[in-house]
PDB file of N, CA and C in Angstrom:
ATOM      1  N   UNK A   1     -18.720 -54.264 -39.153  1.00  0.00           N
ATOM      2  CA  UNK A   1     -17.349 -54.120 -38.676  1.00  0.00           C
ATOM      3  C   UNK A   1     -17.301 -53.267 -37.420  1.00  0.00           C
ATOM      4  N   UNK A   2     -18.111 -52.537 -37.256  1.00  0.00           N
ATOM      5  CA  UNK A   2     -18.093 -51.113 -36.229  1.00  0.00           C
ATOM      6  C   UNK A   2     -18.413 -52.036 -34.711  1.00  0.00           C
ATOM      7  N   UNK A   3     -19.513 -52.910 -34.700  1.00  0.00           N
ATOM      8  CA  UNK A   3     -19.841 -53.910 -34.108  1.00  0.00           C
ATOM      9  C   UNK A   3     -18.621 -54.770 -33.283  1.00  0.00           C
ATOM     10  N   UNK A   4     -17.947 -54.780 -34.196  1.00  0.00           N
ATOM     11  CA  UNK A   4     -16.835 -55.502 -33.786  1.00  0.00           C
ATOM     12  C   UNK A   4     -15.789 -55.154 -32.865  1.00  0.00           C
ATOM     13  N   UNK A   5     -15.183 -53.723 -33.084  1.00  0.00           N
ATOM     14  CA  UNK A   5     -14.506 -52.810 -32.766  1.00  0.00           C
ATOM     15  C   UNK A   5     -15.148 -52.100 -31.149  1.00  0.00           C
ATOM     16  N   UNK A   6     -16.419 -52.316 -31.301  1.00  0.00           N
ATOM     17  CA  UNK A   6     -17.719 -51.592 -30.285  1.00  0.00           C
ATOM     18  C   UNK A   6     -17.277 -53.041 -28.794  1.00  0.00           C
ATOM     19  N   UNK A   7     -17.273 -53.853 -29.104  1.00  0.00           N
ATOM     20  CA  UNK A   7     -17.121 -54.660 -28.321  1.00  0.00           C
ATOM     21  C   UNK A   7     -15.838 -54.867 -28.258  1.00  0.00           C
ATOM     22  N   UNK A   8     -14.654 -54.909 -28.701  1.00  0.00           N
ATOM     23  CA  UNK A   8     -13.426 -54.573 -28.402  1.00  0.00           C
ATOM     24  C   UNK A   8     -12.877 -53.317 -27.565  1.00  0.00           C
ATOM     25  N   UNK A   9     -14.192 -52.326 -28.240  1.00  0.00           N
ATOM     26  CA  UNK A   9     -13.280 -51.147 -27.180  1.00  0.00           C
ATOM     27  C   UNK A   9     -13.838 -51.368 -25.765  1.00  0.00           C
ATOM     28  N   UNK A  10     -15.219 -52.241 -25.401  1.00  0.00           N
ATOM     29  CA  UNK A  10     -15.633 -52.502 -24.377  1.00  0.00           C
ATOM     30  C   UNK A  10     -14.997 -53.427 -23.408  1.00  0.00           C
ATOM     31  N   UNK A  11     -14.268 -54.193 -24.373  1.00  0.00           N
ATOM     32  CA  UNK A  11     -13.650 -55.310 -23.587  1.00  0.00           C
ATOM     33  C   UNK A  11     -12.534 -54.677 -23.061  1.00  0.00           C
ATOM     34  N   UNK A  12     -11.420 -54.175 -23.595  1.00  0.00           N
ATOM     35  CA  UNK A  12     -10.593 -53.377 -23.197  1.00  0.00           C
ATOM     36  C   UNK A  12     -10.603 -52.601 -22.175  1.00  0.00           C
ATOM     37  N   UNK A  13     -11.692 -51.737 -22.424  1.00  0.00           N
ATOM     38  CA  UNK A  13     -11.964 -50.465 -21.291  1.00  0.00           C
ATOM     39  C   UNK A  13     -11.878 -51.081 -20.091  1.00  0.00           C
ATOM     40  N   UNK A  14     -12.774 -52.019 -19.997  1.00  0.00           N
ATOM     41  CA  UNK A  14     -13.010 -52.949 -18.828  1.00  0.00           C
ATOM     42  C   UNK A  14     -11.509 -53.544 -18.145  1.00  0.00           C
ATOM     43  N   UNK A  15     -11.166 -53.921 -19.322  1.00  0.00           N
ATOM     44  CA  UNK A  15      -9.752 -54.934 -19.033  1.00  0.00           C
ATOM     45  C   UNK A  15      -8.708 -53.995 -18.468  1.00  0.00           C
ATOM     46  N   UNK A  16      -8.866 -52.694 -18.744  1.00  0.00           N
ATOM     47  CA  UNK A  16      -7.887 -51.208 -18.410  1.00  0.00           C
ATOM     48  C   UNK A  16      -7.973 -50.892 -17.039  1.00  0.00           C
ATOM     49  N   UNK A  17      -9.696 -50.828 -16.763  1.00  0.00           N
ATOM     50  CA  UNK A  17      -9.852 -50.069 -15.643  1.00  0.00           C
ATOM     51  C   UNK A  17      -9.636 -51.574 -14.402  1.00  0.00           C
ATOM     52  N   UNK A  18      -9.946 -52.854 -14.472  1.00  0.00           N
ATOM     53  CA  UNK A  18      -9.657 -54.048 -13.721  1.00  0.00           C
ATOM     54  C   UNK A  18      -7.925 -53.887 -13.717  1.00  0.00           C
ATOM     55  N   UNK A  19      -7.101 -53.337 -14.700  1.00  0.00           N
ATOM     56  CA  UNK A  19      -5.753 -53.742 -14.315  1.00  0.00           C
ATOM     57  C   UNK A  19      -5.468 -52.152 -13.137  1.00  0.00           C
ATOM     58  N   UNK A  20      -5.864 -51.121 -14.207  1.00  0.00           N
ATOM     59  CA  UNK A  20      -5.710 -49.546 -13.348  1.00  0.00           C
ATOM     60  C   UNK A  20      -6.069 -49.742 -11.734  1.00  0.00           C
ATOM     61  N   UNK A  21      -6.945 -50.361 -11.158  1.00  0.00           N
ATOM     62  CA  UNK A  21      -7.284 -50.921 -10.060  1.00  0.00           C
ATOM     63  C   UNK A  21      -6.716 -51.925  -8.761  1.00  0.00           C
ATOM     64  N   UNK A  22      -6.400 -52.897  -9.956  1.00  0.00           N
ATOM     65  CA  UNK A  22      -5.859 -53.718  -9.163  1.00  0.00           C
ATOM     66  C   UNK A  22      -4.251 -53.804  -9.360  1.00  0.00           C
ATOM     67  N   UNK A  23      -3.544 -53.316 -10.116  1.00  0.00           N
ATOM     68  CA  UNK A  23      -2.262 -52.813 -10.215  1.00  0.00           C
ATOM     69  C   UNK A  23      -1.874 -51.514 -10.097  1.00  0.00           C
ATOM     70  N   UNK A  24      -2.612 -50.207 -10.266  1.00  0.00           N
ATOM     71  CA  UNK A  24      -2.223 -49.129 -10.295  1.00  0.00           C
ATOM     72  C   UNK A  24      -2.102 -48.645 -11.624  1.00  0.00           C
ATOM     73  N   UNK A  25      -2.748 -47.581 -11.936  1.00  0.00           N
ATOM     74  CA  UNK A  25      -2.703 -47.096 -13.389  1.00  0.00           C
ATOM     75  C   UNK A  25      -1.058 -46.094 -13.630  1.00  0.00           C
ATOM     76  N   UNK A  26      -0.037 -46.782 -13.369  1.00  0.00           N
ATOM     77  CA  UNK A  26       1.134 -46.756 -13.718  1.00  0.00           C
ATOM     78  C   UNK A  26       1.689 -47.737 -14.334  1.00  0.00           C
ATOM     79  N   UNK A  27       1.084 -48.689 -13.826  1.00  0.00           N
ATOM     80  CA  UNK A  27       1.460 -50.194 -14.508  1.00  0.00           C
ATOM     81  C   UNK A  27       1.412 -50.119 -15.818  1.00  0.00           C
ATOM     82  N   UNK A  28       2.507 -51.232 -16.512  1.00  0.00           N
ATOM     83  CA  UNK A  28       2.807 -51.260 -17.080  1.00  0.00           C
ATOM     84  C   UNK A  28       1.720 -52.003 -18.842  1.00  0.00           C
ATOM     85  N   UNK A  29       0.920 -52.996 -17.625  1.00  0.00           N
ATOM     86  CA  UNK A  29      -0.339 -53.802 -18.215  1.00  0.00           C
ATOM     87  C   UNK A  29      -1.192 -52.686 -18.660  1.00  0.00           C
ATOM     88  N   UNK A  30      -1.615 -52.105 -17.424  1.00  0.00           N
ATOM     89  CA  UNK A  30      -2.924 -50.728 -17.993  1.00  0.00           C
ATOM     90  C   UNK A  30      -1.984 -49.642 -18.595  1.00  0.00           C
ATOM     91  N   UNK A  31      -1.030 -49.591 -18.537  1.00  0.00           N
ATOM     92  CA  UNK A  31      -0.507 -48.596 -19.844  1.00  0.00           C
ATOM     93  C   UNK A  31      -0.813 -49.184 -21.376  1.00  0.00           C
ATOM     94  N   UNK A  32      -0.388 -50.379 -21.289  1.00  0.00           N
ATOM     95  CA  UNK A  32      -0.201 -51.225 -22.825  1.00  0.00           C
ATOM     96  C   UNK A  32      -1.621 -51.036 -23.098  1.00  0.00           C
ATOM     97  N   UNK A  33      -2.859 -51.552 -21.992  1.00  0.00           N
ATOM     98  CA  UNK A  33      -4.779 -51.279 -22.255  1.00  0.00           C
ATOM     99  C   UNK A  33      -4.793 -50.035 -23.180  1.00  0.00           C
ATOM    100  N   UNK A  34      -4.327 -49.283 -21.973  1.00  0.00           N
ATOM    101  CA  UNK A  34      -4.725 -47.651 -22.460  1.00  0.00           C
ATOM    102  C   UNK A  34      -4.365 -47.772 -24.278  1.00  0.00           C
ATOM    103  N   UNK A  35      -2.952 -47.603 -24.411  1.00  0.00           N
ATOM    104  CA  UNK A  35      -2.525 -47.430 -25.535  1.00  0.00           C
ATOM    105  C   UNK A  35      -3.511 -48.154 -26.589  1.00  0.00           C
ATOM    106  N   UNK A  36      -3.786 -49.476 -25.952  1.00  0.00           N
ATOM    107  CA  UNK A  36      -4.654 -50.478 -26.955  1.00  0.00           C
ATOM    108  C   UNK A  36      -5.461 -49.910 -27.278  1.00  0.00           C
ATOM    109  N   UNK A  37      -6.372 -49.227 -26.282  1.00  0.00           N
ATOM    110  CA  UNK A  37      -7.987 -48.628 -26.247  1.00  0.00           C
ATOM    111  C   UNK A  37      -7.760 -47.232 -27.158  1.00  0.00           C
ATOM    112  N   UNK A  38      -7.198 -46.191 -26.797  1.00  0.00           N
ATOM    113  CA  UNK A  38      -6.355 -45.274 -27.842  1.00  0.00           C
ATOM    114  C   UNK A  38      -6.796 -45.986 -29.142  1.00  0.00           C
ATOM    115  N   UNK A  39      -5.601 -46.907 -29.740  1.00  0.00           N
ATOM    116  CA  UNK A  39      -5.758 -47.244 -30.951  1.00  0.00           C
ATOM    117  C   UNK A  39      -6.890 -47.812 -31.430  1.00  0.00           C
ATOM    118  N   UNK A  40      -7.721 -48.725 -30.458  1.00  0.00           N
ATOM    119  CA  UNK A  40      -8.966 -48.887 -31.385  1.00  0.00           C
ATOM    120  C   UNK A  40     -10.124 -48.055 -31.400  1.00  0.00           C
ATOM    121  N   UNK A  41     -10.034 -46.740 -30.113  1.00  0.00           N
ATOM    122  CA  UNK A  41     -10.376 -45.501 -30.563  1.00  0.00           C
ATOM    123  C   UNK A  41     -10.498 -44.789 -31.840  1.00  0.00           C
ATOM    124  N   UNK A  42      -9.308 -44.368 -32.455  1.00  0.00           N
ATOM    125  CA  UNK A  42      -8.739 -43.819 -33.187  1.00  0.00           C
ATOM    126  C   UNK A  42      -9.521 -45.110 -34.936  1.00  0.00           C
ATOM    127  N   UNK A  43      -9.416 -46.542 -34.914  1.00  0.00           N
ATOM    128  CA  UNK A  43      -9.762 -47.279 -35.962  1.00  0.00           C
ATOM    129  C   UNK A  43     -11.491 -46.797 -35.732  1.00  0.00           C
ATOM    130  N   UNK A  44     -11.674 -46.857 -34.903  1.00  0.00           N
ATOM    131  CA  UNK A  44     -13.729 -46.833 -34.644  1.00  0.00           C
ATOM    132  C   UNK A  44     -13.563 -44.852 -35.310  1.00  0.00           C
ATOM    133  N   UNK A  45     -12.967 -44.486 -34.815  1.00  0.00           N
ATOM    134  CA  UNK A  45     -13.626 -43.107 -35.604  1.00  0.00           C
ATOM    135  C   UNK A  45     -13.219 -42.290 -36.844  1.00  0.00           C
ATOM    136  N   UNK A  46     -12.328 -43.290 -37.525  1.00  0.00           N
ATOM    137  CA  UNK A  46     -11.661 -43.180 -38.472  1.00  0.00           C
ATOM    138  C   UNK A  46     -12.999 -44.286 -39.676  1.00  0.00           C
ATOM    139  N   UNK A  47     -13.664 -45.308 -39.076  1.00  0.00           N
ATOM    140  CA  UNK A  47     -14.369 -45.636 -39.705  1.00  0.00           C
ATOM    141  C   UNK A  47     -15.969 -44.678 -39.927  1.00  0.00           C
ATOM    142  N   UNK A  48     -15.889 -44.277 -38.525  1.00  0.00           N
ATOM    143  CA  UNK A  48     -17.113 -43.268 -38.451  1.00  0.00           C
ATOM    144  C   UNK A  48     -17.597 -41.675 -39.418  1.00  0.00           C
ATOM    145  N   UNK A  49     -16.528 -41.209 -39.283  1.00  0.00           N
ATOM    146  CA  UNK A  49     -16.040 -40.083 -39.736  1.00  0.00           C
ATOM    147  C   UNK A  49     -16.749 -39.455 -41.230  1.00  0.00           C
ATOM    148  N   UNK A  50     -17.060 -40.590 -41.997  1.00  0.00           N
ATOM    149  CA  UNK A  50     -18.104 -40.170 -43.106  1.00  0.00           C
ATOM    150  C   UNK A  50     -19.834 -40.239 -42.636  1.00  0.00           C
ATOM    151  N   UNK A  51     -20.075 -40.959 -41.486  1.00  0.00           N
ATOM    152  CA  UNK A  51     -21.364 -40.863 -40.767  1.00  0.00           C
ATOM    153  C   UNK A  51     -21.122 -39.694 -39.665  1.00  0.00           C
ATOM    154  N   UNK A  52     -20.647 -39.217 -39.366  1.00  0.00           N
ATOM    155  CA  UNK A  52     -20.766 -37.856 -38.965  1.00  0.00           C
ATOM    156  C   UNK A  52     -20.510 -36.800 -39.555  1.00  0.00           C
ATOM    157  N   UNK A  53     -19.815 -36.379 -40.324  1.00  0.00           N
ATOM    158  CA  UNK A  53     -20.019 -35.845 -41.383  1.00  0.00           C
ATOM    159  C   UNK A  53     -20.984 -35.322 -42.287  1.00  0.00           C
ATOM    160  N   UNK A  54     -21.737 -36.602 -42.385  1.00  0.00           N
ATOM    161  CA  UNK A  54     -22.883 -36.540 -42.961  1.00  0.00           C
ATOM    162  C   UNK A  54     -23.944 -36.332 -42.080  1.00  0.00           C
ATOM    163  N   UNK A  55     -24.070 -36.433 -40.755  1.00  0.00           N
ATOM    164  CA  UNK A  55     -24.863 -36.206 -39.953  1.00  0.00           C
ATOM    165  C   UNK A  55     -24.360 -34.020 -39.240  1.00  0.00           C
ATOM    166  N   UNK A  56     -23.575 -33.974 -39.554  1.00  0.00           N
ATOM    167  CA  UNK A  56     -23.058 -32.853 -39.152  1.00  0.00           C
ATOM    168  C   UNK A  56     -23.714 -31.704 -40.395  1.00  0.00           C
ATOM    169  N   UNK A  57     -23.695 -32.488 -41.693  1.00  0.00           N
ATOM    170  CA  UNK A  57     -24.373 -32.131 -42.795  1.00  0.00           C
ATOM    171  C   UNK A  57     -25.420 -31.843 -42.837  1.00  0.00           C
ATOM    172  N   UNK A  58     -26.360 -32.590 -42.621  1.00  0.00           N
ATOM    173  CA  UNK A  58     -27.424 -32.646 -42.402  1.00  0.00           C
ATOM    174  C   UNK A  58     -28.171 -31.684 -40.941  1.00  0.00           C
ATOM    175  N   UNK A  59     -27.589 -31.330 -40.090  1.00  0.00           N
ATOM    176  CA  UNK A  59     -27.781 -30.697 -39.059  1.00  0.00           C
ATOM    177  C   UNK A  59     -27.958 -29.316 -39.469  1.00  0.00           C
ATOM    178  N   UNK A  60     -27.122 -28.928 -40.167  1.00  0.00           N
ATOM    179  CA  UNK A  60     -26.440 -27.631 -41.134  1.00  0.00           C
ATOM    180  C   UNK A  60     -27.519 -27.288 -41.671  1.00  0.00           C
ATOM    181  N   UNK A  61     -27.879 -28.289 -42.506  1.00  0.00           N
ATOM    182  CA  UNK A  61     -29.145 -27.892 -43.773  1.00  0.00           C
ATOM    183  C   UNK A  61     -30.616 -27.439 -42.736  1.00  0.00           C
ATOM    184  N   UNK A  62     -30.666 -28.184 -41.757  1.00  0.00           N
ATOM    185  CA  UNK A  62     -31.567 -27.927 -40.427  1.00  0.00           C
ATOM    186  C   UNK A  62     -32.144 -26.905 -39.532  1.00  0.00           C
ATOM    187  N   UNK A  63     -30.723 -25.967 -39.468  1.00  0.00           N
ATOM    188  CA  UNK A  63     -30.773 -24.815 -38.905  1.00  0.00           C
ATOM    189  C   UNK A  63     -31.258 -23.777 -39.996  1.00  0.00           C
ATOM    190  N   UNK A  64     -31.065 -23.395 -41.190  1.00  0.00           N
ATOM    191  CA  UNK A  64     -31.492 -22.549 -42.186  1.00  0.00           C
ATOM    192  C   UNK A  64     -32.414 -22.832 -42.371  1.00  0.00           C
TER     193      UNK A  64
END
Protein backbone atom coordinates (compact mmCIF):
# COMPACT_ATOMS: atom_id res chain seq x y z
CA UNK A 1 0.00 0.00 0.00
CA UNK A 2 2.90 2.48 1.01
CA UNK A 3 4.09 1.82 -2.66
CA UNK A 4 1.18 3.18 -3.82
CA UNK A 5 0.86 6.34 -1.93
CA UNK A 6 5.02 6.68 -2.67
CA UNK A 7 4.16 7.18 -6.23
CA UNK A 8 1.20 9.33 -5.71
CA UNK A 9 3.02 11.65 -3.57
CA UNK A 10 5.58 11.68 -6.51
CA UNK A 11 3.20 12.28 -9.04
CA UNK A 12 1.71 15.13 -7.34
CA UNK A 13 4.84 16.83 -6.17
CA UNK A 14 5.75 16.94 -9.70
CA UNK A 15 2.24 17.92 -10.86
CA UNK A 16 2.54 20.95 -7.95
CA UNK A 17 5.80 22.19 -8.78
CA UNK A 18 4.87 22.06 -13.10
CA UNK A 19 1.61 24.07 -12.09
CA UNK A 20 3.70 26.45 -9.19
CA UNK A 21 5.85 27.28 -12.33
CA UNK A 22 3.97 27.63 -14.98
CA UNK A 23 1.00 29.37 -13.25
CA UNK A 24 2.43 30.82 -10.18
CA UNK A 25 2.28 29.18 -6.83
CA UNK A 26 -0.80 31.35 -5.95
CA UNK A 27 -2.81 29.61 -8.29
CA UNK A 28 -5.45 28.17 -7.58
CA UNK A 29 -4.47 24.50 -9.37
CA UNK A 30 -1.05 24.37 -7.25
CA UNK A 31 -2.93 25.35 -4.20
CA UNK A 32 -5.56 22.39 -4.65
CA UNK A 33 -1.67 20.06 -5.51
CA UNK A 34 -0.33 21.41 -2.42
CA UNK A 35 -3.35 20.64 -0.27
CA UNK A 36 -3.51 17.16 -2.21
CA UNK A 37 0.22 16.44 -1.45
CA UNK A 38 -0.42 17.63 2.38
CA UNK A 39 -3.07 15.01 2.57
CA UNK A 40 -1.37 12.15 1.12
CA UNK A 41 1.50 13.26 3.28
CA UNK A 42 -0.28 13.06 6.31
CA UNK A 43 -2.09 9.12 4.92
CA UNK A 44 1.85 7.88 4.11
CA UNK A 45 2.86 8.77 7.72
CA UNK A 46 -0.01 7.88 9.48
CA UNK A 47 0.62 4.44 7.86
CA UNK A 48 4.33 4.65 8.81
CA UNK A 49 4.20 5.66 12.26
CA UNK A 50 4.33 2.04 13.85
CA UNK A 51 7.69 1.48 11.62
CA UNK A 52 9.23 4.30 13.14
CA UNK A 53 8.38 3.86 16.23
CA UNK A 54 9.70 0.78 16.23
CA UNK A 55 12.74 1.86 14.60
CA UNK A 56 13.01 4.83 17.10
CA UNK A 57 12.76 1.79 19.59
CA UNK A 58 15.16 0.06 18.62
CA UNK A 59 17.71 2.97 18.30
CA UNK A 60 16.97 3.54 22.13
CA UNK A 61 17.87 -0.01 23.10
CA UNK A 62 21.27 0.89 20.93
CA UNK A 63 22.57 3.67 22.72
CA UNK A 64 22.62 1.86 26.34
Amino acid sequence: MSDSILKKLESTREMMIRSGIEHGFSNIETIRLSKKLDHLLNIYQLQNVDKMNDYNFTMENVKH
